[in-house]
N, C-alpha and C. Protein backbone atom coordinates (compact mmCIF):
# COMPACT_ATOMS: atom_id res chain seq x y z
N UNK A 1 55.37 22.05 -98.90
CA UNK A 1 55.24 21.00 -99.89
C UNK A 1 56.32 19.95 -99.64
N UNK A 2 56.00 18.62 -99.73
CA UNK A 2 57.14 17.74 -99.21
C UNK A 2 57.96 17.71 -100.28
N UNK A 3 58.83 16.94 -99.92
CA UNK A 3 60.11 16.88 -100.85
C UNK A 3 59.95 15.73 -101.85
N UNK A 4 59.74 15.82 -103.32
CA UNK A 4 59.17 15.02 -104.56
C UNK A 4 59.82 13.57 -103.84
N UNK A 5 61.54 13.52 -103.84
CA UNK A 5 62.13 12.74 -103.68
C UNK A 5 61.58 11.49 -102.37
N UNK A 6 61.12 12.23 -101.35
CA UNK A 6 60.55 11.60 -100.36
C UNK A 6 59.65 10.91 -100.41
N UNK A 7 58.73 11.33 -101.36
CA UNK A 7 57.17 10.85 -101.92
C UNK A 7 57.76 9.63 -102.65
N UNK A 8 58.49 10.07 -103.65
CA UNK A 8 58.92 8.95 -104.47
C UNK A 8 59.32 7.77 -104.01
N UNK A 9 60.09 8.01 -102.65
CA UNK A 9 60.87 6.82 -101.59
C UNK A 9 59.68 6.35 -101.17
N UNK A 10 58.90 6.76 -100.53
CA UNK A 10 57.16 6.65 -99.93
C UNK A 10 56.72 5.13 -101.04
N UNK A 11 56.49 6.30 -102.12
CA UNK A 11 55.45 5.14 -103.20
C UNK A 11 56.41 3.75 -103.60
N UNK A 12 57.93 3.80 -103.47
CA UNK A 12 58.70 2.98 -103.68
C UNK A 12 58.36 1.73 -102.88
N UNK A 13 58.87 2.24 -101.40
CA UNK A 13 58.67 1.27 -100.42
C UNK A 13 57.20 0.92 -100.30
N UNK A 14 56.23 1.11 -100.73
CA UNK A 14 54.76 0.66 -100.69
C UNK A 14 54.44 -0.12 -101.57
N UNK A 15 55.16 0.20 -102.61
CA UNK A 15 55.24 -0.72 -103.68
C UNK A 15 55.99 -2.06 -103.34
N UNK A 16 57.44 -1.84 -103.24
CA UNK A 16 57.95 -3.10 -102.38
C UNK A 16 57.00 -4.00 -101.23
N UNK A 17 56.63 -3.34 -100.78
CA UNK A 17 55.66 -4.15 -99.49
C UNK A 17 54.35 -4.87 -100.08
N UNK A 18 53.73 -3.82 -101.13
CA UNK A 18 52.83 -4.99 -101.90
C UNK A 18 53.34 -6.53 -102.22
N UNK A 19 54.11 -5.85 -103.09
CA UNK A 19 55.13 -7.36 -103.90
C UNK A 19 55.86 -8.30 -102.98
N UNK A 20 56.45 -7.58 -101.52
CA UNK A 20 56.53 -8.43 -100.67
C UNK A 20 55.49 -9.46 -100.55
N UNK A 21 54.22 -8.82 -99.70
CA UNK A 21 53.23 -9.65 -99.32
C UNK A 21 52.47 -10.76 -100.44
N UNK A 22 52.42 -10.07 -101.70
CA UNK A 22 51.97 -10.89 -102.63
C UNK A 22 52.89 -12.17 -102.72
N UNK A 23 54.42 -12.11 -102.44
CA UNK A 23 55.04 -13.37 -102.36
C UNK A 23 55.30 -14.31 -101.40
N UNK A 24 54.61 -13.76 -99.83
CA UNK A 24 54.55 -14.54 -99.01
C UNK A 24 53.97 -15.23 -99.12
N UNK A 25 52.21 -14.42 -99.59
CA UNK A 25 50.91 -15.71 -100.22
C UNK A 25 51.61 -16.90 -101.12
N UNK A 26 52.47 -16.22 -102.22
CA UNK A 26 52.67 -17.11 -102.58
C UNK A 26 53.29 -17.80 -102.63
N UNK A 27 54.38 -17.67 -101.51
CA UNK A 27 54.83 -18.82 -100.67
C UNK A 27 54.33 -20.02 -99.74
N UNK A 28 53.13 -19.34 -99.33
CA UNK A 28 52.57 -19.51 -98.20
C UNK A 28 51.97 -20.81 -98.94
N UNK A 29 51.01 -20.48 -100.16
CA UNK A 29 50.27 -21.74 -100.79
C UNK A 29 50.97 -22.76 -100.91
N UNK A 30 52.24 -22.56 -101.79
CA UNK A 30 52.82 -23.53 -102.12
C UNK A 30 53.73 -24.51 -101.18
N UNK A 31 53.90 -23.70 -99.94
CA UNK A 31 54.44 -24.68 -98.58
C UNK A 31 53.05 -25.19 -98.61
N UNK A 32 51.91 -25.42 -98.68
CA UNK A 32 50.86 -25.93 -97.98
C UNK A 32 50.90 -27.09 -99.25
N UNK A 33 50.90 -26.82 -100.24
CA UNK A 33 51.36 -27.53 -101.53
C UNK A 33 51.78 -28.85 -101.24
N UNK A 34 52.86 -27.95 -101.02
CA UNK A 34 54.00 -29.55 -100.98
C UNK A 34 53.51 -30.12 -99.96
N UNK A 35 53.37 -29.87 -98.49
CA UNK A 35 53.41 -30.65 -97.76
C UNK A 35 52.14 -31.32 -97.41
N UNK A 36 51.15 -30.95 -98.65
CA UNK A 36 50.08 -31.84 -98.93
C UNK A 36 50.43 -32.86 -99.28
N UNK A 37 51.15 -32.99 -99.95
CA UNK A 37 51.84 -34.17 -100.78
C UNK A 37 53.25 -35.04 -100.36
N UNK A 38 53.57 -34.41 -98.86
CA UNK A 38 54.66 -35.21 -98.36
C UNK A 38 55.99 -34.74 -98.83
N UNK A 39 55.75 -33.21 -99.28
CA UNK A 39 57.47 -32.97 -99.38
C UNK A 39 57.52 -32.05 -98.52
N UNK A 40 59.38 -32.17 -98.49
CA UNK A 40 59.97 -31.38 -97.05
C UNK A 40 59.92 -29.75 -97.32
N UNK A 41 59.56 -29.25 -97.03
CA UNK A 41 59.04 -27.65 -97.05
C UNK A 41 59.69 -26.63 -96.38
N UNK A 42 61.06 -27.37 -95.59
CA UNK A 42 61.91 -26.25 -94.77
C UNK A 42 62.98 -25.15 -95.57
N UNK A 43 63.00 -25.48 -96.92
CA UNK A 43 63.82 -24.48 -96.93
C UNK A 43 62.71 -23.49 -97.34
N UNK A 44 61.62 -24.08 -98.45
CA UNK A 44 60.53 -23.04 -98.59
C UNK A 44 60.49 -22.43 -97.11
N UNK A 45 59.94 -23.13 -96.03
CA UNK A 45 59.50 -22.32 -94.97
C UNK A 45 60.62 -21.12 -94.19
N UNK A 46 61.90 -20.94 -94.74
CA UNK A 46 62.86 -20.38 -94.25
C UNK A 46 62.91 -19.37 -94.96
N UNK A 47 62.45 -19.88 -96.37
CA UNK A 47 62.42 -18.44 -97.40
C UNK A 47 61.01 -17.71 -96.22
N UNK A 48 59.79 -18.22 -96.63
CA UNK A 48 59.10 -17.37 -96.10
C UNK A 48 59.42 -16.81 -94.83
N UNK A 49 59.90 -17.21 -93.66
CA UNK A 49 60.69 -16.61 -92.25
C UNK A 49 61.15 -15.24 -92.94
N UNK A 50 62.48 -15.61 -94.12
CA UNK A 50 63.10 -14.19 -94.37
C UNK A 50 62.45 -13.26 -95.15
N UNK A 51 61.29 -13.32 -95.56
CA UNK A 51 60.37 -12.27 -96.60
C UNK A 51 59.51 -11.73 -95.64
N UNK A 52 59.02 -12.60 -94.51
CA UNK A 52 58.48 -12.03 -93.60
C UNK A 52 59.36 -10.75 -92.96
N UNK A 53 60.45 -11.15 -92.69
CA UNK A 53 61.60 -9.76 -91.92
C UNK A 53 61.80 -9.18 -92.75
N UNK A 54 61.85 -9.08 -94.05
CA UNK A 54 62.45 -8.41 -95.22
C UNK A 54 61.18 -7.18 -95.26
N UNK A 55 59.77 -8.00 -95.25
CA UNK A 55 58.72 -6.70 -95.36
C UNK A 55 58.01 -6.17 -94.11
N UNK A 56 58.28 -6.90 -92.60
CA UNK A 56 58.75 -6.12 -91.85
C UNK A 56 59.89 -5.15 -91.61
N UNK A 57 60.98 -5.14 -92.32
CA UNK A 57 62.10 -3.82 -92.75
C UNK A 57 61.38 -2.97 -93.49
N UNK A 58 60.84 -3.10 -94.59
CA UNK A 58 60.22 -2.26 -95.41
C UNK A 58 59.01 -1.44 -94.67
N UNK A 59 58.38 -1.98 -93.78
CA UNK A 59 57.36 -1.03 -92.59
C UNK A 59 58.17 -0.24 -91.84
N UNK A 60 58.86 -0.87 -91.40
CA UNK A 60 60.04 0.13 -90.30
C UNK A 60 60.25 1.82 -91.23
N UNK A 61 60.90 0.70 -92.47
CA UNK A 61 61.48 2.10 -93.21
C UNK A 61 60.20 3.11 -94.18
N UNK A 62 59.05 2.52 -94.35
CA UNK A 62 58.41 3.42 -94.65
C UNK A 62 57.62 3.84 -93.41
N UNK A 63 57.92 3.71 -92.29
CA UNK A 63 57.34 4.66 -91.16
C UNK A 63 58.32 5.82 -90.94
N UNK A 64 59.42 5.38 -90.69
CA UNK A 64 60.48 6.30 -90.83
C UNK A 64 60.50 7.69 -91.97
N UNK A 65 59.93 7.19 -93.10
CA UNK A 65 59.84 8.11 -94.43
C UNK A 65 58.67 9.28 -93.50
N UNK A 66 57.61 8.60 -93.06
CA UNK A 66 56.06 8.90 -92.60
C UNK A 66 56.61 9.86 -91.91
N UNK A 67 57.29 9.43 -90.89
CA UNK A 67 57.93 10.27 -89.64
C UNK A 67 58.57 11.59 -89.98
N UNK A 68 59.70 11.37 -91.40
CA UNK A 68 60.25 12.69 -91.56
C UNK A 68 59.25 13.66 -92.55
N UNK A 69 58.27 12.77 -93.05
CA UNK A 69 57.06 13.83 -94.00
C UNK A 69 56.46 14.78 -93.04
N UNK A 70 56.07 14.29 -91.54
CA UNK A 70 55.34 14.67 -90.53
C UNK A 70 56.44 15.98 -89.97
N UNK A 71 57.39 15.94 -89.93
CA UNK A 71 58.56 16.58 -88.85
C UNK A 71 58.32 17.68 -90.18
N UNK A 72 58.96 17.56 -91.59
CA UNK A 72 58.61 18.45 -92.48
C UNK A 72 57.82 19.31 -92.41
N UNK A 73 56.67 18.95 -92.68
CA UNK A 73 54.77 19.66 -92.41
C UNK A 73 54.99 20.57 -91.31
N UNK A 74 55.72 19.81 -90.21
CA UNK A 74 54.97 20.92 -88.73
C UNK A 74 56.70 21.94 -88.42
N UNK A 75 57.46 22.22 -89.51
CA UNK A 75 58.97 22.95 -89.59
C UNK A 75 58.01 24.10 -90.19
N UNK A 76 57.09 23.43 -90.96
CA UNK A 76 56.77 24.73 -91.89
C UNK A 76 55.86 25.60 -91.77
């Protein structure tokens, strides 16, 4: 049986990665927004750069979680 705590880290970081992605969209619109309308959009577009790496970290680290659920399972 895996370890509660692990699961919990699991559903954590999946959760984070939703809410990540949901704020890239909605980054994403609103750079298209502005620069419908002729405004400068670089720092928006820099936020989105770093949410992009932020929920690429969050894949890394919930593969990593994946990885030690798997190593668990086949100990036992």
């Amino acid at each position: 049986m895996p370890d509660h705590h692990v699961i919990a880290d699991l559903d954590e970081v999946d959760q984070h990665i939703a809410d990540g992605e949901r704020r890239i969209s909605d980054i994403a619109a609103r750079i298209e927004q502005g620069r419908a309308v002729g405004r400068d959009t670089s720092l928006a577009e820099e936020l989105l750069r770093l949410m992009h790496e932020t929920v690429e970290q969050w894949r890394i680290q919930r593969q990593l979680i994946v990885e030690a659920l798997d190593r668990e399972q086949r100990e036992r």
